[in-house]
Protein backbone atom coordinates (compact mmCIF):
# COMPACT_ATOMS: atom_id res chain seq x y z
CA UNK A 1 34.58 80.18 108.00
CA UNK A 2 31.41 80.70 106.30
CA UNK A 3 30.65 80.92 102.19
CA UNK A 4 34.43 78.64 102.17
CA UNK A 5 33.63 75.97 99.80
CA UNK A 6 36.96 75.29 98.47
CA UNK A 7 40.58 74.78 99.91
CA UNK A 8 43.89 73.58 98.57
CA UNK A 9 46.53 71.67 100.32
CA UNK A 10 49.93 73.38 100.63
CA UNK A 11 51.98 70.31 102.03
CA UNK A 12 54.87 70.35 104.53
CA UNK A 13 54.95 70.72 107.99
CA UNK A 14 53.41 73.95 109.63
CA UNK A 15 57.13 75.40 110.69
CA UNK A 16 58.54 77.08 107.66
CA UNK A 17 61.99 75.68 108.08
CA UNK A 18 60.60 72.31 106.73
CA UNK A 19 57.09 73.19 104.56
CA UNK A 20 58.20 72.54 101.09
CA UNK A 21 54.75 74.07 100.02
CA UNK A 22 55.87 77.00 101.89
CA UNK A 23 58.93 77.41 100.25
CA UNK A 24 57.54 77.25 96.88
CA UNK A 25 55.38 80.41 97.55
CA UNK A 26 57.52 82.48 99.31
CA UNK A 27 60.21 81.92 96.68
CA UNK A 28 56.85 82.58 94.00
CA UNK A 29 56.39 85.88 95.92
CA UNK A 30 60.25 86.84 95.56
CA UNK A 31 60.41 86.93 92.37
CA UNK A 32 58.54 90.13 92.55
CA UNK A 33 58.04 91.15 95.76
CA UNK A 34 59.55 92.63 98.62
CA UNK A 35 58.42 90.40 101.59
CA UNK A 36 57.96 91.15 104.87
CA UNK A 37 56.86 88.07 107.27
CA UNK A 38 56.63 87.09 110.87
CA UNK A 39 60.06 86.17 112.39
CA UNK A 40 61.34 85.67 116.05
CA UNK A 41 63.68 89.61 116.88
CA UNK A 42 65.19 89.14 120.96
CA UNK A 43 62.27 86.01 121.69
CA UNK A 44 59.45 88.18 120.51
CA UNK A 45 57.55 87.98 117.27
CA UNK A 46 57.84 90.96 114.47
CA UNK A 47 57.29 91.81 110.66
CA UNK A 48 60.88 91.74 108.99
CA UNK A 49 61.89 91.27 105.41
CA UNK A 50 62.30 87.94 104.55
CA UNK A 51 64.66 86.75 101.97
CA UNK A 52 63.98 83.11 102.42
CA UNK A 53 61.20 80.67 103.65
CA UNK A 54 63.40 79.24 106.64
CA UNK A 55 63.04 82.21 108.31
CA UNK A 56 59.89 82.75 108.44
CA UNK A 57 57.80 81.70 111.49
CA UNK A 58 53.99 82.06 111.45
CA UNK A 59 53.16 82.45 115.12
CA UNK A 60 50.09 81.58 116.70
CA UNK A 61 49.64 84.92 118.41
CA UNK A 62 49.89 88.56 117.28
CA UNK A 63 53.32 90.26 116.42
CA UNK A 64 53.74 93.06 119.48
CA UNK A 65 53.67 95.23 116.09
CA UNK A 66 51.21 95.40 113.26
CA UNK A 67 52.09 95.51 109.93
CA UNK A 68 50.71 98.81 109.47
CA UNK A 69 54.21 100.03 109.19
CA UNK A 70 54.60 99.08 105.67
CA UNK A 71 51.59 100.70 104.18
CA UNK A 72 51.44 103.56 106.72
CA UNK A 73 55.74 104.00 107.82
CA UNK A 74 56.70 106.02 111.10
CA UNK A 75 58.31 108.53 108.97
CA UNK A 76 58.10 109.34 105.36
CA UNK A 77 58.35 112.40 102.67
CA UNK A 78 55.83 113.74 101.56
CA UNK A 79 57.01 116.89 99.42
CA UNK A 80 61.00 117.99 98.18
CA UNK A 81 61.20 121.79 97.18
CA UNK A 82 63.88 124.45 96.26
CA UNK A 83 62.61 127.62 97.62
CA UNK A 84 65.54 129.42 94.69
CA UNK A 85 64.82 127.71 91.51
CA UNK A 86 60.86 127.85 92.39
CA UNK A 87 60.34 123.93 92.44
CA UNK A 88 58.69 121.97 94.54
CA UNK A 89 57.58 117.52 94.11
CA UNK A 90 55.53 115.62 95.56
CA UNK A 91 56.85 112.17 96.26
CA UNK A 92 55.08 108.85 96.27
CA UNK A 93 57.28 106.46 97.37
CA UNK A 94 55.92 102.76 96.68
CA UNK A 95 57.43 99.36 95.38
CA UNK A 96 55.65 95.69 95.06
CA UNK A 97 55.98 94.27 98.44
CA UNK A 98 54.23 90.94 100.27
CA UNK A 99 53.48 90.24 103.65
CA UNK A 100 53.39 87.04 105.19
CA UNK A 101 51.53 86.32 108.41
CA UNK A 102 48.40 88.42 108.90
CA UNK A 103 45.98 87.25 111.35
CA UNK A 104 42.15 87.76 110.70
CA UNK A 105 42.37 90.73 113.25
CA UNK A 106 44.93 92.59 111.55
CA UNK A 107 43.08 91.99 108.10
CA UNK A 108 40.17 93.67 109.48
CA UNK A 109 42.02 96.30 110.50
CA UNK A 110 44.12 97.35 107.24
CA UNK A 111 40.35 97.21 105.55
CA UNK A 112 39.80 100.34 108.26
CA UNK A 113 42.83 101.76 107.24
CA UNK A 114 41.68 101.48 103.62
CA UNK A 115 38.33 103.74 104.53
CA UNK A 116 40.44 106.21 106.44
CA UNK A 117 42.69 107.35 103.69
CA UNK A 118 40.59 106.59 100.75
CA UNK A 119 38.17 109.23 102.64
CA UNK A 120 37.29 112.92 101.63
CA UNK A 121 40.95 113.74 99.77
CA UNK A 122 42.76 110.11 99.19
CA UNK A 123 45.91 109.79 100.19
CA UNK A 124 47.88 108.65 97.39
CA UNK A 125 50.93 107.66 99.09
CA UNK A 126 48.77 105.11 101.11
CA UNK A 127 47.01 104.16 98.61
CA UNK A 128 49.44 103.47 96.26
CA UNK A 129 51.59 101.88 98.55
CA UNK A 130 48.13 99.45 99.12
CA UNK A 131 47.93 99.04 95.72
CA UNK A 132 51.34 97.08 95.31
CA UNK A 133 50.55 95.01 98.59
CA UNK A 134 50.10 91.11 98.32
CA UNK A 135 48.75 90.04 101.94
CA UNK A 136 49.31 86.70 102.93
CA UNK A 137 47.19 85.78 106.04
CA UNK A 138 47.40 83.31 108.70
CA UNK A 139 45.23 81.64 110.85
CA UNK A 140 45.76 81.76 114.82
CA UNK A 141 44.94 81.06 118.15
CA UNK A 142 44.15 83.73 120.90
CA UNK A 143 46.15 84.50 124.31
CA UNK A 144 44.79 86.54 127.36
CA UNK A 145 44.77 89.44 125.50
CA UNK A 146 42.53 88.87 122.19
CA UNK A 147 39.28 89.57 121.84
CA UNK A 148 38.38 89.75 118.53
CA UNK A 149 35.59 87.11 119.23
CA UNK A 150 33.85 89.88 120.67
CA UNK A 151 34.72 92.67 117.47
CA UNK A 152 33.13 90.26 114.85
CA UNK A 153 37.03 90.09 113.33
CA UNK A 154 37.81 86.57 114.64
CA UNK A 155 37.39 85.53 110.78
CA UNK A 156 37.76 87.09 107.27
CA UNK A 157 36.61 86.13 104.02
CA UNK A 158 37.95 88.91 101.81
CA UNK A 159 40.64 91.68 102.39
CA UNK A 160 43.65 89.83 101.26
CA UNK A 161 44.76 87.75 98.38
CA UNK A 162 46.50 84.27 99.87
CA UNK A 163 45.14 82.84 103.17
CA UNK A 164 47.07 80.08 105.04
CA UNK A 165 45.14 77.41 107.76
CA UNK A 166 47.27 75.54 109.65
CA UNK A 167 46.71 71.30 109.84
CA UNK A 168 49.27 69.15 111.17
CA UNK A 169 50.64 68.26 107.64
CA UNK A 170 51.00 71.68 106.01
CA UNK A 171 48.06 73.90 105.05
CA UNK A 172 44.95 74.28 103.80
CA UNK A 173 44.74 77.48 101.31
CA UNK A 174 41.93 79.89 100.30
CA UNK A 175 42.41 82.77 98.27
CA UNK A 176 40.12 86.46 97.68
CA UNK A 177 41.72 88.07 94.69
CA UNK A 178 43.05 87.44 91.47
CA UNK A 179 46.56 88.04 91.98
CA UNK A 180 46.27 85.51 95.03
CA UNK A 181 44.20 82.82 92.72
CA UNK A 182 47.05 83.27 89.62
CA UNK A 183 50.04 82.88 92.58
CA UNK A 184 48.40 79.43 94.25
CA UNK A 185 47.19 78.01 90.21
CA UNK A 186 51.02 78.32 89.52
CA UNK A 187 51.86 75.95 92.68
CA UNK A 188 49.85 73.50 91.19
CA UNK A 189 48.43 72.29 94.83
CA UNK A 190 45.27 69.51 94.79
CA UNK A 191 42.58 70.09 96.74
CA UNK A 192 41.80 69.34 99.81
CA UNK A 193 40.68 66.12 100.94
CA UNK A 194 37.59 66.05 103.19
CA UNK A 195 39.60 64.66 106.66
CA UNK A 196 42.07 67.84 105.99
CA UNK A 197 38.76 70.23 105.60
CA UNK A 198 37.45 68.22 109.20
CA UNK A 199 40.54 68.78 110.78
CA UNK A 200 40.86 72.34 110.28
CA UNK A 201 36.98 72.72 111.37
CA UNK A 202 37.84 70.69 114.80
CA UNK A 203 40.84 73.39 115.06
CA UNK A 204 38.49 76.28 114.64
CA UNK A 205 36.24 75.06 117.15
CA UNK A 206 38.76 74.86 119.96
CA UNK A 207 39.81 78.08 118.50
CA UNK A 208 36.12 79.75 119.45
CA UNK A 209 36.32 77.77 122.57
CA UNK A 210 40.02 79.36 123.92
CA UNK A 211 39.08 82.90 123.98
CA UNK A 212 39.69 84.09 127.79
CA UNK A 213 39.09 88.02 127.08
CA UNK A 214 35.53 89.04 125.99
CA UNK A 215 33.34 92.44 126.17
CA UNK A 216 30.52 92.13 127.88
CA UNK A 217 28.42 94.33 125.39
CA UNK A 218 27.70 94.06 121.34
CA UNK A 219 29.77 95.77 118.95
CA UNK A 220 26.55 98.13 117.95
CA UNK A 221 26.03 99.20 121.92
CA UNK A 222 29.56 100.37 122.35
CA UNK A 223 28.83 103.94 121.00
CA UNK A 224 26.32 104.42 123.48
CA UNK A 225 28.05 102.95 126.53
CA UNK A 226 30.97 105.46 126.08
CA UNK A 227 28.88 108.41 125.27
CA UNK A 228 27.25 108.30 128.53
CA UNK A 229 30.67 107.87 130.03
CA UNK A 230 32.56 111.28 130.06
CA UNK A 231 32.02 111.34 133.94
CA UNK A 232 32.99 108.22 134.90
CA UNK A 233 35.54 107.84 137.25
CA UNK A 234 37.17 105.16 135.62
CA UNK A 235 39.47 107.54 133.61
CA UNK A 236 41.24 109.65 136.47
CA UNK A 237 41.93 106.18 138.02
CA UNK A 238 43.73 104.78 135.02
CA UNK A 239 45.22 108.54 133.80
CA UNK A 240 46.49 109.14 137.30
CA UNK A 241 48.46 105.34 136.54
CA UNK A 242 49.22 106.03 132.51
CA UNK A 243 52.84 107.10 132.32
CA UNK A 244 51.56 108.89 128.52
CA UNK A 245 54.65 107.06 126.91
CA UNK A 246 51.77 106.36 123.45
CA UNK A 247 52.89 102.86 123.39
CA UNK A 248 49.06 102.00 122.85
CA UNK A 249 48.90 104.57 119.63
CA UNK A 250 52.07 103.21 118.51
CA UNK A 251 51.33 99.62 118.52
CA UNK A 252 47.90 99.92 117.59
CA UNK A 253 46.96 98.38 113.81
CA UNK A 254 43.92 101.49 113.64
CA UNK A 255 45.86 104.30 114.81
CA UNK A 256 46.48 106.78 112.14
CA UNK A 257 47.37 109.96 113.77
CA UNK A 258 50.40 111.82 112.13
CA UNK A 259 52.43 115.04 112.58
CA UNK A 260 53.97 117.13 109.46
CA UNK A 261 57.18 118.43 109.91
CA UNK A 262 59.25 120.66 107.10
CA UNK A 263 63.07 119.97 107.72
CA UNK A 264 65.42 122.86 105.97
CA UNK A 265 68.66 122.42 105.12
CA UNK A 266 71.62 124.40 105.89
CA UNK A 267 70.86 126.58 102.55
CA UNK A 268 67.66 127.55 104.06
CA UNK A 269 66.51 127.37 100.75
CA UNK A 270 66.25 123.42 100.30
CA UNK A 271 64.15 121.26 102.25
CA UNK A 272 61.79 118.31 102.90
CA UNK A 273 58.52 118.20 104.20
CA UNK A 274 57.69 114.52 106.24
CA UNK A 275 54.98 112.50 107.67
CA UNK A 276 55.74 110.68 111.23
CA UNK A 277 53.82 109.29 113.72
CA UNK A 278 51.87 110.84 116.20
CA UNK A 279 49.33 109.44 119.00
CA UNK A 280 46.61 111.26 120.91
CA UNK A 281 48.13 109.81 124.74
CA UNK A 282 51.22 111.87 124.22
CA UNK A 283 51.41 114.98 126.06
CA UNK A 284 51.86 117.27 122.99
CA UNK A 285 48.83 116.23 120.81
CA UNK A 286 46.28 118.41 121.43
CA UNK A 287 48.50 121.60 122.09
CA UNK A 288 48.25 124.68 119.54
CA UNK A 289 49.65 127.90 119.11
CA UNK A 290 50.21 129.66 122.77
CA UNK A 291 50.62 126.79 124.51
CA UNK A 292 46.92 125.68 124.66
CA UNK A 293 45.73 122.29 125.13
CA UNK A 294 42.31 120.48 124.28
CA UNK A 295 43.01 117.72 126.65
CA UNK A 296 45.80 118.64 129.65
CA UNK A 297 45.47 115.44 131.20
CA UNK A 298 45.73 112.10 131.02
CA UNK A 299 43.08 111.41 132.02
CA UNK A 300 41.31 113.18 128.91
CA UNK A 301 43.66 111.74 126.62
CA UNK A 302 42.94 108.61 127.43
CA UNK A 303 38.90 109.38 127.56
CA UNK A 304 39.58 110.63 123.36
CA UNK A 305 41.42 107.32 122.71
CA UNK A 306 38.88 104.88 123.60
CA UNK A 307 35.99 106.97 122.26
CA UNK A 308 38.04 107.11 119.20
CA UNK A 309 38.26 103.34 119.01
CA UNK A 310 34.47 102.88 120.06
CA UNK A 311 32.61 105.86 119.46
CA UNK A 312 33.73 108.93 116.84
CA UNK A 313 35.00 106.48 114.28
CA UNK A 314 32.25 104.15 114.67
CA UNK A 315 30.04 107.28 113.99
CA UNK A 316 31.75 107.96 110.76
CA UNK A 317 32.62 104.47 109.31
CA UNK A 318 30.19 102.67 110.79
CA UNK A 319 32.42 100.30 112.70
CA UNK A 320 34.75 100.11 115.30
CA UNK A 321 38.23 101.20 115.34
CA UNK A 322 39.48 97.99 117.21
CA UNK A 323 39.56 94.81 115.97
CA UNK A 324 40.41 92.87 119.32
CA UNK A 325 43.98 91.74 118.73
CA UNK A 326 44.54 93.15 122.57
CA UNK A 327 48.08 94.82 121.75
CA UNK A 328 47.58 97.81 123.78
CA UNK A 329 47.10 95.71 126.52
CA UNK A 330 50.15 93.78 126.18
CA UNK A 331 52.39 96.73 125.64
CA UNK A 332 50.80 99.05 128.42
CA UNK A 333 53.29 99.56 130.61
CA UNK A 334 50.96 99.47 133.43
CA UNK A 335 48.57 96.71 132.61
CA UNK A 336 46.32 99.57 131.61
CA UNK A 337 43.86 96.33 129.81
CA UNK A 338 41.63 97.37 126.88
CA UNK A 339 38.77 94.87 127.66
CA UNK A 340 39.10 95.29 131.59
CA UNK A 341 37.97 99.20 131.09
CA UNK A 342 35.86 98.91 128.29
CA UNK A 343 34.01 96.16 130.84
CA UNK A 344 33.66 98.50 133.58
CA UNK A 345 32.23 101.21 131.79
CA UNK A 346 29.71 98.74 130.40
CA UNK A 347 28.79 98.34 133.29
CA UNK A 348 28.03 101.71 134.52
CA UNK A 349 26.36 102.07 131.70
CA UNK A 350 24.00 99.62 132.32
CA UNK A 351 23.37 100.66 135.99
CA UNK A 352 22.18 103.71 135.00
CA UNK A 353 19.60 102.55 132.60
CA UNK A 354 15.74 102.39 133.96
């Protein structure tokens, strides 16, 4: 919360289905937006488009998916060609499109994603999807399974264009753009009055207070701590338990691994080539031509994600590639937990020092 001088007051209660303030900008936003918010899909909370304020729900804890899926999508063309008439197009597929919901967390983490594939050769189709993208965030409060306290990604100051704080009569509003200042000037909103600006502070210190998972090492250690850790036995125990199903990669807001696939038609002379997902704990990742792989077990494969999120990125970027929201740990389907490891090798590490 620091350098925030200045909120607004979005009135209405915090559930959508009743915050008139609410209303007003999501109905603002679809006037030229798609928008994609958090809503309630078989008791679980998920990015969906929206098409009206009442169903959007702005949940306390993270989405089991990030909203990396509309910048970055599971599957998309990339190039349409016509081996006969000698053509071939690249395709950029982008439209104007909001999203609703975005914890601090998963702010941070689209910021990574905007170093990844603005790096070396940008990626236009990322970028210009990023271009069109109005992020609304939201604040939150952390289960088990966060630990962003520990990443430095608890809060955010800039990254997105709206940001909404919950109070017990609506919300108070920031904004870090333009586009988001021009959006919350047309509501009109006052600002805020000084026992809404105490209340929110009083929620974001029992917000600081609640966090259960932690790392026991700083953010700038973690480089070292799994360098010195390719020997440690903590990775055949949890790759002899890891099922490699990539539900980590998959759900992960960082994880930008891809495949490219060209799809022919019947004609043999027609065809598209895609973009899909990919993740470094499936079984294929690593393998190249005769059947040769890098990393054969899963052991391994888990060994390259974590120094991936700790290590090889951080060497590059100059951060880490997790930003705590914990939802590898929720989805492993063996309670594989993030900070658990991370812990353990921590502590190796620091038995071995002099």
């Amino acid at each position: 919360m620091k350098n925030i001088e200045f909120f607004r007051y979005l009135p209405g209660a915090a559930k959508a289905k009743s915050a008139s303030g609410l209303k007003k900008l999501v109905n603002t936003l679809l006037k030229e937006h798609r928008v994609y918010g958090t809503v309630k899909r078989d008791g679980f909370p998920v990015y969906a488009e929206i098409a009206d304020a009442s169903e959007l729900e702005l949940f306390s804890t993270p989405t089991h998916l990030s909203a990396k899926q509309f910048l970055f999508p599971p599957r998309e063309t990339l190039l349409r060609y016509d081996i006969r008439r000698h053509l071939h197009e690249a395709v950029i597929e982008s439209e104007r499109q909001a999203i609703i919901g975005l914890h601090p967390c998963d702010i941070h983490a689209i910021a990574l994603m905007d170093e990844v594939w603005a790096y070396g050769r940008p990626d236009a189709n990322y970028l210009s999807r990023r271009e069109k993208t109005l992020i609304v965030g939201a604040d939150c409060m952390p289960d088990e399974y966060c630990f962003c306290k520990s990443l430095g990604t608890m809060n955010v100051n800039d990254g997105f264009d709206i940001f909404l704080h919950k109070i017990k009569k609506g919300f108070l509003v920031r904004t870090a753009s333009d586009k988001g200042e021009e959006i919350i000037a047309g509501l009109k909103l006052r600002e805020a009055k000084p026992y809404e600006v105490k209340e929110l502070e009083e929620r974001e210190r029992l917000r600081e207070a609640s966090f259960k998972a932690r790392l026991d090492a700083l953010p700038k250690d973690l480089p070292e701590v799994f360098a010195s850790s390719n020997e440690s036995t903590v990775w055949e125990r949890i790759g002899s338990i890891c099922t490699g199903c990539g539900s980590c990669n998959t759900v992960c807001p960082t994880c930008y691994c891809f495949d490219i696939k060209d799809e022919v038609k019947a004609s043999l002379s027609e065809g598209e080539r895609v973009r899909v997902w990919d993740g470094c704990t499936l079984e294929d990742f690593a393998k190249v031509a005769g059947g040769h792989d890098f990393r054969k077990t899963r052991a391994e494969r888990l060994r390259h994600r974590f120094n991936r999120k700790f290590r090889y990125l951080t060497d590059r970027f100059g951060m880490p590639f997790c930003v705590g929201c914990g939802r590898c740990s929720r989805a492993c389907l063996v309670k594989i937990n993030i900070t658990e490891v991370t812990n353990e090798l921590i502590r190796e590490s620091n038995k071995r020092r002099p």
